[in-house]
ModelCIF file with pLDDT and N, C-alpha, C, O atoms, coordinates in Angstrom:
data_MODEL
#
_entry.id   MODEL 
#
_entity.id                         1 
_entity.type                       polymer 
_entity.pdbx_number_of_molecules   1 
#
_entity_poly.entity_id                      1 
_entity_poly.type                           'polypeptide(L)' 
_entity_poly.nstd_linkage                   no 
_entity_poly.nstd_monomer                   no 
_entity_poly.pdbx_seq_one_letter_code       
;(UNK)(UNK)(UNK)(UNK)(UNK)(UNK)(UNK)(UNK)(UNK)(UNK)(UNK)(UNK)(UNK)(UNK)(UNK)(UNK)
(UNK)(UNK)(UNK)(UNK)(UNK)(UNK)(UNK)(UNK)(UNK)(UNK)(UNK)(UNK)(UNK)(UNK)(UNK)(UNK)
(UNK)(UNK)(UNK)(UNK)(UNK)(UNK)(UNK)(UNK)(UNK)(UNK)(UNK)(UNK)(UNK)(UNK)(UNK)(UNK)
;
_entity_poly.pdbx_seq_one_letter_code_can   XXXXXXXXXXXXXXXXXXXXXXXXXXXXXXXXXXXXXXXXXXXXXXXX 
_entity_poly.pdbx_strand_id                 A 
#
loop_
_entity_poly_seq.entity_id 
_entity_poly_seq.num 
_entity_poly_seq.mon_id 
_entity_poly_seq.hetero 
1 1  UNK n 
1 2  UNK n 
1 3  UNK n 
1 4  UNK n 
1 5  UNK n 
1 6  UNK n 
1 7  UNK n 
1 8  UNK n 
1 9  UNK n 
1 10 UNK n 
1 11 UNK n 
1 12 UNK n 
1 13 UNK n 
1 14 UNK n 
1 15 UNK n 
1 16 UNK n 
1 17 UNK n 
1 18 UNK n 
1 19 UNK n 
1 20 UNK n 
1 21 UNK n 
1 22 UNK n 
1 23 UNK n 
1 24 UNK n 
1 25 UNK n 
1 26 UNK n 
1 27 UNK n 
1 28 UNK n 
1 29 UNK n 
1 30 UNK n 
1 31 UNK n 
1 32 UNK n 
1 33 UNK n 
1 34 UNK n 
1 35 UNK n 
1 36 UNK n 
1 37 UNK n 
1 38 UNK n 
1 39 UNK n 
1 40 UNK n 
1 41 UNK n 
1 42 UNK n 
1 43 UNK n 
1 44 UNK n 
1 45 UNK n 
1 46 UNK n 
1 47 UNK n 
1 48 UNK n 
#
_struct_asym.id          A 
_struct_asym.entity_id   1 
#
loop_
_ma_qa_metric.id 
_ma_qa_metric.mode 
_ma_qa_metric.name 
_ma_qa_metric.software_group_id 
_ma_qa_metric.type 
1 global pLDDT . pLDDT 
2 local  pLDDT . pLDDT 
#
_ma_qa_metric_global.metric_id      1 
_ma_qa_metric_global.metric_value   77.00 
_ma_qa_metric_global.model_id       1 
_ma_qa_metric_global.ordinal_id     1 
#
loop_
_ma_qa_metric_local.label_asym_id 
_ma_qa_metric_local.label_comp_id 
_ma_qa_metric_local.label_seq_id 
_ma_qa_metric_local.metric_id 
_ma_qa_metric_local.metric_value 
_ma_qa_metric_local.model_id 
_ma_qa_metric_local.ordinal_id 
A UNK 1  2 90.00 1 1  
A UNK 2  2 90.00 1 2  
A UNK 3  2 90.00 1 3  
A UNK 4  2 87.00 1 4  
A UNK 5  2 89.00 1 5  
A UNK 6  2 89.00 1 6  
A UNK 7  2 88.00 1 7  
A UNK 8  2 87.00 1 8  
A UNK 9  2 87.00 1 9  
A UNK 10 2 87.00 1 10 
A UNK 11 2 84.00 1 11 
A UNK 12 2 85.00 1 12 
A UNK 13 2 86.00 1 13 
A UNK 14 2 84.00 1 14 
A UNK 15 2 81.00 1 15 
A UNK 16 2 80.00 1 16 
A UNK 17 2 80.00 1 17 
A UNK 18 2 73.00 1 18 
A UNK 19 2 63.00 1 19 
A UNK 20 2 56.00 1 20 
A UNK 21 2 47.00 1 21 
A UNK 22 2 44.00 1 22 
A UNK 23 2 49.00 1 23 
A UNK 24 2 51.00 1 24 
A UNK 25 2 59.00 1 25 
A UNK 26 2 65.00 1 26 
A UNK 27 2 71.00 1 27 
A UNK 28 2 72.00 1 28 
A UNK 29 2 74.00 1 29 
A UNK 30 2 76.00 1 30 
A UNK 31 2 76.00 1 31 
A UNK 32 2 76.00 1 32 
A UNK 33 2 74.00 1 33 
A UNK 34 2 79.00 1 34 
A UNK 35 2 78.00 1 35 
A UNK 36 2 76.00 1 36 
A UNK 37 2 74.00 1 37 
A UNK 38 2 75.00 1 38 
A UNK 39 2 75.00 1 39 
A UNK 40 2 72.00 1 40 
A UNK 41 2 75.00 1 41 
A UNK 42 2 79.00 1 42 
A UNK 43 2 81.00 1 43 
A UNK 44 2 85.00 1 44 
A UNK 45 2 87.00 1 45 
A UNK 46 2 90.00 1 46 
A UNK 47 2 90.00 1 47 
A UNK 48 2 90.00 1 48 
#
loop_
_atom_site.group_PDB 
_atom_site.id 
_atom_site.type_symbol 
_atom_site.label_atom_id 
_atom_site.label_alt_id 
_atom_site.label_comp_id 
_atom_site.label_asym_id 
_atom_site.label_entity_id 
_atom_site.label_seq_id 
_atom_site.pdbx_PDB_ins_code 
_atom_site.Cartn_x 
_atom_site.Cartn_y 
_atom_site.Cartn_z 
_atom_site.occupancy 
_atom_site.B_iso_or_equiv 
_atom_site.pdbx_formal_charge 
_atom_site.auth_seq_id 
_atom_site.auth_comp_id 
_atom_site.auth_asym_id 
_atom_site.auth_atom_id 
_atom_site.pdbx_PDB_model_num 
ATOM 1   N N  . UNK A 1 1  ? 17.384 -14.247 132.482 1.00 90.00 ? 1  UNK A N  1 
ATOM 2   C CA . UNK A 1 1  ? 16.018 -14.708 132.791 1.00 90.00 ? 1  UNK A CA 1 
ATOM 3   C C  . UNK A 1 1  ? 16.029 -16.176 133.210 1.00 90.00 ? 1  UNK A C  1 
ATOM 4   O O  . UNK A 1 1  ? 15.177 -16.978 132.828 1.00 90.00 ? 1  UNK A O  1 
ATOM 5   N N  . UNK A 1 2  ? 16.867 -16.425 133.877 1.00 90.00 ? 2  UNK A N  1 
ATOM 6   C CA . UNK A 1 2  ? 17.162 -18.243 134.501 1.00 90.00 ? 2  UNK A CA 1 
ATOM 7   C C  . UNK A 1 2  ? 16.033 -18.434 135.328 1.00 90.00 ? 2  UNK A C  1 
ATOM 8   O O  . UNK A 1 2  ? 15.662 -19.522 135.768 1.00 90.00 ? 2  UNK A O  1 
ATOM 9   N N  . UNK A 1 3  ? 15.526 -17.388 135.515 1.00 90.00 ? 3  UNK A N  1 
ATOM 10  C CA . UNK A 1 3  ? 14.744 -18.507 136.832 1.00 90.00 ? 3  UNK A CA 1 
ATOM 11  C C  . UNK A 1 3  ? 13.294 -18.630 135.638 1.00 90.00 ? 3  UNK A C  1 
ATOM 12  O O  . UNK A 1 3  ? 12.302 -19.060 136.226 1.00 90.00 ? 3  UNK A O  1 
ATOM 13  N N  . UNK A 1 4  ? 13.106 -18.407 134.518 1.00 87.00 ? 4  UNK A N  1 
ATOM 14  C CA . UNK A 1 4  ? 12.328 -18.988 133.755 1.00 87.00 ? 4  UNK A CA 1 
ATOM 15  C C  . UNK A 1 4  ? 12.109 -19.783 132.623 1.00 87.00 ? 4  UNK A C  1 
ATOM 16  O O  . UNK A 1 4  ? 11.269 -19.952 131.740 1.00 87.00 ? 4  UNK A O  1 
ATOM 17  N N  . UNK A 1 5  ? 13.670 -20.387 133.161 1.00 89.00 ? 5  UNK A N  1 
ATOM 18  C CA . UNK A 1 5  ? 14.309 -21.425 131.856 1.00 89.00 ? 5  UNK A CA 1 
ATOM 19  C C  . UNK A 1 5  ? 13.530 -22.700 131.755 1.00 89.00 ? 5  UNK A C  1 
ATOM 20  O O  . UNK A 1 5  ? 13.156 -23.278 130.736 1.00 89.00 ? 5  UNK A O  1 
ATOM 21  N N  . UNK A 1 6  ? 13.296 -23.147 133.479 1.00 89.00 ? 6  UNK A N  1 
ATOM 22  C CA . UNK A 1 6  ? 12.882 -24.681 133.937 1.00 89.00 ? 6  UNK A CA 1 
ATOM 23  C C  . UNK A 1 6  ? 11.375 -24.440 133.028 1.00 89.00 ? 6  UNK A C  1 
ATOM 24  O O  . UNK A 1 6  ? 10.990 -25.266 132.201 1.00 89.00 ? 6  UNK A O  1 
ATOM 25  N N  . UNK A 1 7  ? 10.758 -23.391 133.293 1.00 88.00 ? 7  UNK A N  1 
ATOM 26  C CA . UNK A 1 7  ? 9.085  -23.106 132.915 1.00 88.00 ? 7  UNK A CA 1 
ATOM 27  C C  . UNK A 1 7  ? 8.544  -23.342 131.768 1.00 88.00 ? 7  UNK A C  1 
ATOM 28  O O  . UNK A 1 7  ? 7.479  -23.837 131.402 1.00 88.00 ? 7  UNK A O  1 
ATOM 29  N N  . UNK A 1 8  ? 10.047 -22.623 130.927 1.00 87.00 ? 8  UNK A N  1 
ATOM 30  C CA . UNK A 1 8  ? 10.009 -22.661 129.312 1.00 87.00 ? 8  UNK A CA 1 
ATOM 31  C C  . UNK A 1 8  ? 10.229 -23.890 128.610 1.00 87.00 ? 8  UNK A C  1 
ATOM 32  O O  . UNK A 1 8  ? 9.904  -24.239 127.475 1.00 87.00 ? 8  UNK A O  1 
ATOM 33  N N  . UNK A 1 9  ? 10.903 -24.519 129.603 1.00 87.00 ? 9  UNK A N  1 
ATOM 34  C CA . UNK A 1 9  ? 11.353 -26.065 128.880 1.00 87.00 ? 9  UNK A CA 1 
ATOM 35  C C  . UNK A 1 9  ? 10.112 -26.977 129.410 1.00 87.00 ? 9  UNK A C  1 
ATOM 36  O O  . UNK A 1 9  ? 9.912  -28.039 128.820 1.00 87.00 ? 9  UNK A O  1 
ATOM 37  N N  . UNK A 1 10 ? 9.466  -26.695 130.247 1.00 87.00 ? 10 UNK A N  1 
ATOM 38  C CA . UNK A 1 10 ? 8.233  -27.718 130.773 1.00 87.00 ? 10 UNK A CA 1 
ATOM 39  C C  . UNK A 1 10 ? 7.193  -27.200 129.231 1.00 87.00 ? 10 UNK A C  1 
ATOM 40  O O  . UNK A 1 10 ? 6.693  -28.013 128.453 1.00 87.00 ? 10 UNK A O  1 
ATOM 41  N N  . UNK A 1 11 ? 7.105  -26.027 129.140 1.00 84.00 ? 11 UNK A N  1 
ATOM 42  C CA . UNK A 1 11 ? 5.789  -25.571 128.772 1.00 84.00 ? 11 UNK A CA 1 
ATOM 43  C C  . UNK A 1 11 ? 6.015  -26.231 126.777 1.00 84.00 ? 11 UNK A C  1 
ATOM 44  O O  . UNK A 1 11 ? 5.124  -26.281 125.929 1.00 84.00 ? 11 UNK A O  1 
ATOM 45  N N  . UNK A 1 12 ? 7.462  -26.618 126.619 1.00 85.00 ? 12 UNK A N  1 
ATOM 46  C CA . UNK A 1 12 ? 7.798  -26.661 125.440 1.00 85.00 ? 12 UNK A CA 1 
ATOM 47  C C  . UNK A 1 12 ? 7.260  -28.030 124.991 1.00 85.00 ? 12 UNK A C  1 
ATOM 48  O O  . UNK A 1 12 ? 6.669  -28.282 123.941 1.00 85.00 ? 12 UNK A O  1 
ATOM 49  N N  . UNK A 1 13 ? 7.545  -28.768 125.883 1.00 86.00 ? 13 UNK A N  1 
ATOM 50  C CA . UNK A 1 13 ? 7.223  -30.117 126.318 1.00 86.00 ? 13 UNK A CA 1 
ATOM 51  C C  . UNK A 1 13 ? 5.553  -30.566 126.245 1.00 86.00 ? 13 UNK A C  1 
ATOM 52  O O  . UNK A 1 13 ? 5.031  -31.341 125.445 1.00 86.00 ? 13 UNK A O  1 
ATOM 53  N N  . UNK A 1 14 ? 5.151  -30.084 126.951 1.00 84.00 ? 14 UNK A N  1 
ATOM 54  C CA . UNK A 1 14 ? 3.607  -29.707 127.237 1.00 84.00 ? 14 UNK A CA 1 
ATOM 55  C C  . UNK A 1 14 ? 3.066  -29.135 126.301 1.00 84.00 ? 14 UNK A C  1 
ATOM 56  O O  . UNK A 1 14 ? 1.893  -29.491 126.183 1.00 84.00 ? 14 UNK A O  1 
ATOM 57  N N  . UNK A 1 15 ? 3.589  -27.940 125.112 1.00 81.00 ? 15 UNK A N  1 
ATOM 58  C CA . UNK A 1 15 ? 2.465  -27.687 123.848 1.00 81.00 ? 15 UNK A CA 1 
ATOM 59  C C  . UNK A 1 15 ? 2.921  -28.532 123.035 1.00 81.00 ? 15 UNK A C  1 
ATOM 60  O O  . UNK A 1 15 ? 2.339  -28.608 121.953 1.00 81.00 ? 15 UNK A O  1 
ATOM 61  N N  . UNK A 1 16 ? 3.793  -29.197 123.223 1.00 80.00 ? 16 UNK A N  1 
ATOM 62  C CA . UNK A 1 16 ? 4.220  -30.828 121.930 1.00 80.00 ? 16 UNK A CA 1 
ATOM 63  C C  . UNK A 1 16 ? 3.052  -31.834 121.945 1.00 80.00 ? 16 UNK A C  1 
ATOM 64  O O  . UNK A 1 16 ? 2.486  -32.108 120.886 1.00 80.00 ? 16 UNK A O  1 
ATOM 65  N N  . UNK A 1 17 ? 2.724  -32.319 122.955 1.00 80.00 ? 17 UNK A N  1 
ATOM 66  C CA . UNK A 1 17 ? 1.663  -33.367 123.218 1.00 80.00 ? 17 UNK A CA 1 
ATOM 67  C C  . UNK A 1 17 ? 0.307  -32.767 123.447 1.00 80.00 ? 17 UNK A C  1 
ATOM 68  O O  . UNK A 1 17 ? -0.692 -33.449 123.678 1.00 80.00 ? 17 UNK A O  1 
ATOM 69  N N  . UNK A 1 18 ? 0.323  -31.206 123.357 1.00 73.00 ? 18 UNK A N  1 
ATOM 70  C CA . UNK A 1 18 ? -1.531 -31.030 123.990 1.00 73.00 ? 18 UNK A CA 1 
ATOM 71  C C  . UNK A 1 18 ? -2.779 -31.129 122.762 1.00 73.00 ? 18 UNK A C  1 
ATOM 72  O O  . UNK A 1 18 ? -2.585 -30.087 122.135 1.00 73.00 ? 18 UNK A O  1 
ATOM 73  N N  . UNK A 1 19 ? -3.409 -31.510 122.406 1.00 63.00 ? 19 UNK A N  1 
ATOM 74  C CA . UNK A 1 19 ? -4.242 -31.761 121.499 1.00 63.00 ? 19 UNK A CA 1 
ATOM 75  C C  . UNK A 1 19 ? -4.825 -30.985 121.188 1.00 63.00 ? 19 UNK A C  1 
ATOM 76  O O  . UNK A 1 19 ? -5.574 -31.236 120.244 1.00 63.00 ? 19 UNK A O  1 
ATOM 77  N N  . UNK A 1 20 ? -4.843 -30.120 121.547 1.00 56.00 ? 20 UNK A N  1 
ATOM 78  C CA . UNK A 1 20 ? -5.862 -29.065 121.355 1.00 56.00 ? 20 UNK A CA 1 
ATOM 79  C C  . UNK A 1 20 ? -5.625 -27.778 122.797 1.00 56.00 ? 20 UNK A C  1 
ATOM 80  O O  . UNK A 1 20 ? -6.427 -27.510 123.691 1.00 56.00 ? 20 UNK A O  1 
ATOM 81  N N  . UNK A 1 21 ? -4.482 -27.300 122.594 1.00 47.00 ? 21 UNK A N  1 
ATOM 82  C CA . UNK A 1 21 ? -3.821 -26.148 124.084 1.00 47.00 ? 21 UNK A CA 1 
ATOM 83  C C  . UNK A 1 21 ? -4.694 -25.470 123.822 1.00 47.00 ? 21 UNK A C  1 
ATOM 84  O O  . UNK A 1 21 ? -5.290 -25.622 122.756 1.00 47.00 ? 21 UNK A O  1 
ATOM 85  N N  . UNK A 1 22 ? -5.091 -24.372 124.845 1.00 44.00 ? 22 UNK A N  1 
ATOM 86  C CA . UNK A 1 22 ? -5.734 -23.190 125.295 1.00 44.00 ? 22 UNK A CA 1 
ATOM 87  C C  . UNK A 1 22 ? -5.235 -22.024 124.256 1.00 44.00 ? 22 UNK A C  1 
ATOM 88  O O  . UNK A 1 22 ? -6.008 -21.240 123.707 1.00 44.00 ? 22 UNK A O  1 
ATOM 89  N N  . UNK A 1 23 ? -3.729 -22.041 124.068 1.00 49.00 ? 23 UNK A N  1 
ATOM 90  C CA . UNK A 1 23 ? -3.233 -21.062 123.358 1.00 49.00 ? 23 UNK A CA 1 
ATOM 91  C C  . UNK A 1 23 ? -4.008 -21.112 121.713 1.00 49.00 ? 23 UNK A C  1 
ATOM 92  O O  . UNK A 1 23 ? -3.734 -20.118 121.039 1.00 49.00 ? 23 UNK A O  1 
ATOM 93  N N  . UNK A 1 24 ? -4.410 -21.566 121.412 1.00 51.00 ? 24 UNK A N  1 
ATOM 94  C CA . UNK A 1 24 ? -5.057 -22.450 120.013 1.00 51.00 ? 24 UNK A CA 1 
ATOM 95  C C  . UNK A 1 24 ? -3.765 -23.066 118.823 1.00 51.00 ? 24 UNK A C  1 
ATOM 96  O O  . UNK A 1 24 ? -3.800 -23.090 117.593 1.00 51.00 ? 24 UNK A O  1 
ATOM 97  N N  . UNK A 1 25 ? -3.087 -23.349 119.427 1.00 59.00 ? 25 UNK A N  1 
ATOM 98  C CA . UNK A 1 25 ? -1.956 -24.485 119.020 1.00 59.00 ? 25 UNK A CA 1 
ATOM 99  C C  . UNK A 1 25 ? -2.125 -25.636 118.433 1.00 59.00 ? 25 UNK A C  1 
ATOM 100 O O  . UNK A 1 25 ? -2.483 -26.136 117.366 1.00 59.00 ? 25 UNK A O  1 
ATOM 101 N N  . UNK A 1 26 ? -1.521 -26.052 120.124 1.00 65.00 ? 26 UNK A N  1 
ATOM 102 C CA . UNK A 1 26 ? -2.002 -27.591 120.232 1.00 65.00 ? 26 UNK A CA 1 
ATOM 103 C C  . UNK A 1 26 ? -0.889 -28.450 118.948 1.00 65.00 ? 26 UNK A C  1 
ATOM 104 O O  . UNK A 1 26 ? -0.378 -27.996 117.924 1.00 65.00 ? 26 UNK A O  1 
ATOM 105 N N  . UNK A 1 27 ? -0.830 -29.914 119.603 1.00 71.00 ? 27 UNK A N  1 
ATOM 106 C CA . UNK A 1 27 ? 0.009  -30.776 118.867 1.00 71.00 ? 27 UNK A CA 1 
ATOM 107 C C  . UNK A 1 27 ? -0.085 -30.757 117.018 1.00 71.00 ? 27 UNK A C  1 
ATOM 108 O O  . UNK A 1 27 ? 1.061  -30.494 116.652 1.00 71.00 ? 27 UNK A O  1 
ATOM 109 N N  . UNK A 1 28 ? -0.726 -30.880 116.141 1.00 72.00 ? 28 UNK A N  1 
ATOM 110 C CA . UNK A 1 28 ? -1.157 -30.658 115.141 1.00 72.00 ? 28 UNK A CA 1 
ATOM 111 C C  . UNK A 1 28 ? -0.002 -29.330 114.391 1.00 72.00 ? 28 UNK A C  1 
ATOM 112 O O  . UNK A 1 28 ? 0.893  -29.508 113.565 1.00 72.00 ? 28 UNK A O  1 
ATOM 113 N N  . UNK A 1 29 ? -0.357 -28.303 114.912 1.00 74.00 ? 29 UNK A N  1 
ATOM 114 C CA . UNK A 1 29 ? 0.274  -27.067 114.684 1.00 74.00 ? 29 UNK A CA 1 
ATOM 115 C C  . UNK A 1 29 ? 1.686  -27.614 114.770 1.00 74.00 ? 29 UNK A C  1 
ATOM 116 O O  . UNK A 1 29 ? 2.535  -27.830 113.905 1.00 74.00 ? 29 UNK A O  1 
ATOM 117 N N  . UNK A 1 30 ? 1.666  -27.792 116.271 1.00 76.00 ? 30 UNK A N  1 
ATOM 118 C CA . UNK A 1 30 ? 3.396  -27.555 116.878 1.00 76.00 ? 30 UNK A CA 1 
ATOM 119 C C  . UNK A 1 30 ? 4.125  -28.323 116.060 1.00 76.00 ? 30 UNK A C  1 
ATOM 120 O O  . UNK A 1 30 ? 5.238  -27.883 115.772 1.00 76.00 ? 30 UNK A O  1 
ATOM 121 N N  . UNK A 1 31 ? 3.723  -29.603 115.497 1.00 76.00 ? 31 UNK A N  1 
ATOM 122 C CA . UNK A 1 31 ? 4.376  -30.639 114.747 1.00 76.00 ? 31 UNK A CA 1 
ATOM 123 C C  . UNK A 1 31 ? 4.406  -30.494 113.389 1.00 76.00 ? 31 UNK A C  1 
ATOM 124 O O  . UNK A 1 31 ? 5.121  -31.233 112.712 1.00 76.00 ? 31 UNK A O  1 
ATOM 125 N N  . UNK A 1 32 ? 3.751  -29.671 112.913 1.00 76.00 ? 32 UNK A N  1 
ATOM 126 C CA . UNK A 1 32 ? 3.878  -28.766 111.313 1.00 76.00 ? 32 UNK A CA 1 
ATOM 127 C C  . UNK A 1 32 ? 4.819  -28.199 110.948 1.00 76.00 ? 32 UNK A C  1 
ATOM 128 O O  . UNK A 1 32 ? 5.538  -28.480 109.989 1.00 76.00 ? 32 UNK A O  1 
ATOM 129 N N  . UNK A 1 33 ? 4.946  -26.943 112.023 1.00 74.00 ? 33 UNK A N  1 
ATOM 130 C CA . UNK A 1 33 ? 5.709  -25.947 112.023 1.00 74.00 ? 33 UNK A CA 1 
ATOM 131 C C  . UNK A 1 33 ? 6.849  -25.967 112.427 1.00 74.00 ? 33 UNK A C  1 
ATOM 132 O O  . UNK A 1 33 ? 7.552  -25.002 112.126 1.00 74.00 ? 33 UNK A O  1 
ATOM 133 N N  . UNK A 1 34 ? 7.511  -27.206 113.355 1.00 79.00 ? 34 UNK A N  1 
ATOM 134 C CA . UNK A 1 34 ? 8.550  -27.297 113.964 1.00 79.00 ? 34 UNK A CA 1 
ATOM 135 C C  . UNK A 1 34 ? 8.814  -28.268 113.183 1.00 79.00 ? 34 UNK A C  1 
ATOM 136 O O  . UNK A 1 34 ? 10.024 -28.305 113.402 1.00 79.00 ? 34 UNK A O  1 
ATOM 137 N N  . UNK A 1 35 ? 8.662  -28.974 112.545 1.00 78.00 ? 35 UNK A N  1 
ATOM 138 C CA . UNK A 1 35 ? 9.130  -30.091 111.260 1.00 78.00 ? 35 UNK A CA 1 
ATOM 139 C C  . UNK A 1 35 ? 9.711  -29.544 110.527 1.00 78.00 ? 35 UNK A C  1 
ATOM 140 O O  . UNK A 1 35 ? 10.930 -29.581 110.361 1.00 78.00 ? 35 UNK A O  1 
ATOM 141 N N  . UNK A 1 36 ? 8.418  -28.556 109.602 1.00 76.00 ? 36 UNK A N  1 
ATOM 142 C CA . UNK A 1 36 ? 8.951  -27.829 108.572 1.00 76.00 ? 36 UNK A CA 1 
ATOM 143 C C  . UNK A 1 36 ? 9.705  -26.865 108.796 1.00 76.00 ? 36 UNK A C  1 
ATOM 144 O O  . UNK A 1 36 ? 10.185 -26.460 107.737 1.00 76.00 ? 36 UNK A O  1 
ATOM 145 N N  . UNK A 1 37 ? 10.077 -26.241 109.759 1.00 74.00 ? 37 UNK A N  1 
ATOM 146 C CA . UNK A 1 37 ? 10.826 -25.321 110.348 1.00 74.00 ? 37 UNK A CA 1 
ATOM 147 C C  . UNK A 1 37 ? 12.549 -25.774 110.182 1.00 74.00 ? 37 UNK A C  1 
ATOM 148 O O  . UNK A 1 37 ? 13.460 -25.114 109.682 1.00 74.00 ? 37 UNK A O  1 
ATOM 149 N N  . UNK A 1 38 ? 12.584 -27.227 110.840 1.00 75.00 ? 38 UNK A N  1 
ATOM 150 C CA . UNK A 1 38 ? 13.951 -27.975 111.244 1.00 75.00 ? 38 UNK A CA 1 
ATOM 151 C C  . UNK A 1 38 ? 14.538 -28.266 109.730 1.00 75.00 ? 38 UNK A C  1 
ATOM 152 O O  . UNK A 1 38 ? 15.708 -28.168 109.361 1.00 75.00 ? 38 UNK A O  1 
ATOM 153 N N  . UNK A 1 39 ? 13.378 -28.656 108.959 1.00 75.00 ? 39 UNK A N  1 
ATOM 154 C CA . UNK A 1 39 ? 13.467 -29.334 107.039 1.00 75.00 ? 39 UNK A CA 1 
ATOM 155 C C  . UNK A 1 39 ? 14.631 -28.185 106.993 1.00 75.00 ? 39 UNK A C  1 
ATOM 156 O O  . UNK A 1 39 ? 15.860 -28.248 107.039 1.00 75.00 ? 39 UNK A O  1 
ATOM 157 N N  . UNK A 1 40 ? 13.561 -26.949 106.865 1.00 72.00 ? 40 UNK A N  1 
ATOM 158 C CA . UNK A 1 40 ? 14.303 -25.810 106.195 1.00 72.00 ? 40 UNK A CA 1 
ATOM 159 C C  . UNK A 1 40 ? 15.712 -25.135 106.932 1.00 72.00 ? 40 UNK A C  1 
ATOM 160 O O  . UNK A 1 40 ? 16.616 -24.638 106.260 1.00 72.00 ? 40 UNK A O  1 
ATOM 161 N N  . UNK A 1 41 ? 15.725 -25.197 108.153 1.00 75.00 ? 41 UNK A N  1 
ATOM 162 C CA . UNK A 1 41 ? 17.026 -24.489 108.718 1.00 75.00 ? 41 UNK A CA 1 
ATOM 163 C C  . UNK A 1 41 ? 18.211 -25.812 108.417 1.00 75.00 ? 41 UNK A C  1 
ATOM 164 O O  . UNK A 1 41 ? 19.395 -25.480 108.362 1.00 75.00 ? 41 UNK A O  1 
ATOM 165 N N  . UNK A 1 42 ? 17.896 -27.076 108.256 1.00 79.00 ? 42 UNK A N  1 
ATOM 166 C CA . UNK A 1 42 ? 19.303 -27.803 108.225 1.00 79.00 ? 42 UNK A CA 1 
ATOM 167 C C  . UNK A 1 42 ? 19.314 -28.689 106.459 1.00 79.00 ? 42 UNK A C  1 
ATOM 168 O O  . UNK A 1 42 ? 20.269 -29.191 105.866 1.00 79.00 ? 42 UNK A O  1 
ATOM 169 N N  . UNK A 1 43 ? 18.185 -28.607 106.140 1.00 81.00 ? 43 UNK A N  1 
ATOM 170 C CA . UNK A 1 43 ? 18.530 -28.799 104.553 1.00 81.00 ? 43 UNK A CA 1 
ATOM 171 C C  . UNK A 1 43 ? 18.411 -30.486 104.330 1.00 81.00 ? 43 UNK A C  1 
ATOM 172 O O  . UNK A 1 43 ? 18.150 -30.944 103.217 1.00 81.00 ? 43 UNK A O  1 
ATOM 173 N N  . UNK A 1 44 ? 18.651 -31.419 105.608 1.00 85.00 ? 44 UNK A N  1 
ATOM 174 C CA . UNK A 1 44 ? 18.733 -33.214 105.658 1.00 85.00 ? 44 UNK A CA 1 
ATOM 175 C C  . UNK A 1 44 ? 17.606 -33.608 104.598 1.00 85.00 ? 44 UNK A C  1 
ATOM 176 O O  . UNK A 1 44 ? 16.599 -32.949 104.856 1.00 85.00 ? 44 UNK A O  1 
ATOM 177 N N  . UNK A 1 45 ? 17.536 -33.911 104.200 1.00 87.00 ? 45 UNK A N  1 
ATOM 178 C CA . UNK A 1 45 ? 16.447 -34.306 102.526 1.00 87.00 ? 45 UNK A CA 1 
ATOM 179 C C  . UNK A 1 45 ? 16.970 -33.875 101.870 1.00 87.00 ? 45 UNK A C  1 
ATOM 180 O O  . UNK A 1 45 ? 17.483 -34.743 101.163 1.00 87.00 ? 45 UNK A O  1 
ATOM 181 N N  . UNK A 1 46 ? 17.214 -33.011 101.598 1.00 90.00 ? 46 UNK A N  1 
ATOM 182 C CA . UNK A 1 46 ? 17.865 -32.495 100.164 1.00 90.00 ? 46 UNK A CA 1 
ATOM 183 C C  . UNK A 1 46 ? 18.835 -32.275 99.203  1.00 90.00 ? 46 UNK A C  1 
ATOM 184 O O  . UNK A 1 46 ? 18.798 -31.870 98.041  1.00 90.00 ? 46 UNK A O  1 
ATOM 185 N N  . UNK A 1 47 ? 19.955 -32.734 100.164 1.00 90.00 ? 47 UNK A N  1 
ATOM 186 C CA . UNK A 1 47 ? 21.000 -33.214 99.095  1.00 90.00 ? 47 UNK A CA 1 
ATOM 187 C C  . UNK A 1 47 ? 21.778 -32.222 99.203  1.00 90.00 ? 47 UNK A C  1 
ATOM 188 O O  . UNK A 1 47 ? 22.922 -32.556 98.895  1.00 90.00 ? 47 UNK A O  1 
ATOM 189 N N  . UNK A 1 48 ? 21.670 -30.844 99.582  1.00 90.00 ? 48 UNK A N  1 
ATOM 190 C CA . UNK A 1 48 ? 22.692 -30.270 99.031  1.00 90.00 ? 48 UNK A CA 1 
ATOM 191 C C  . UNK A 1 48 ? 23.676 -29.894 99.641  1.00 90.00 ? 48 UNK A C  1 
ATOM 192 O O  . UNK A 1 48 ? 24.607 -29.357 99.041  1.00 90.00 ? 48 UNK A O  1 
#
């Protein structure tokens, strides 16, 4: 699916900063969930 790699990486970009996206997202969300997301898959805080 290459020719919809460039699209996916714009659009990834673009729901990071939108304040309030169409999708009902928006920056708020994206920065919750992809925080707490990164916390939990690599463990960096916690010591162990």
């Amino acid at each position: 699916n290459a020719e919809d790699l460039l699209s996916s990486l714009k659009y990834i970009v673009k729901e990071a900063f939108t304040v309030k996206a169409v999708s009902g997202y928006g920056m708020a969300k994206a920065a919750r969930y992809g925080i707490s997301r990164g916390v939990f898959s690599n463990e960096a805080g916690l010591g162990s």
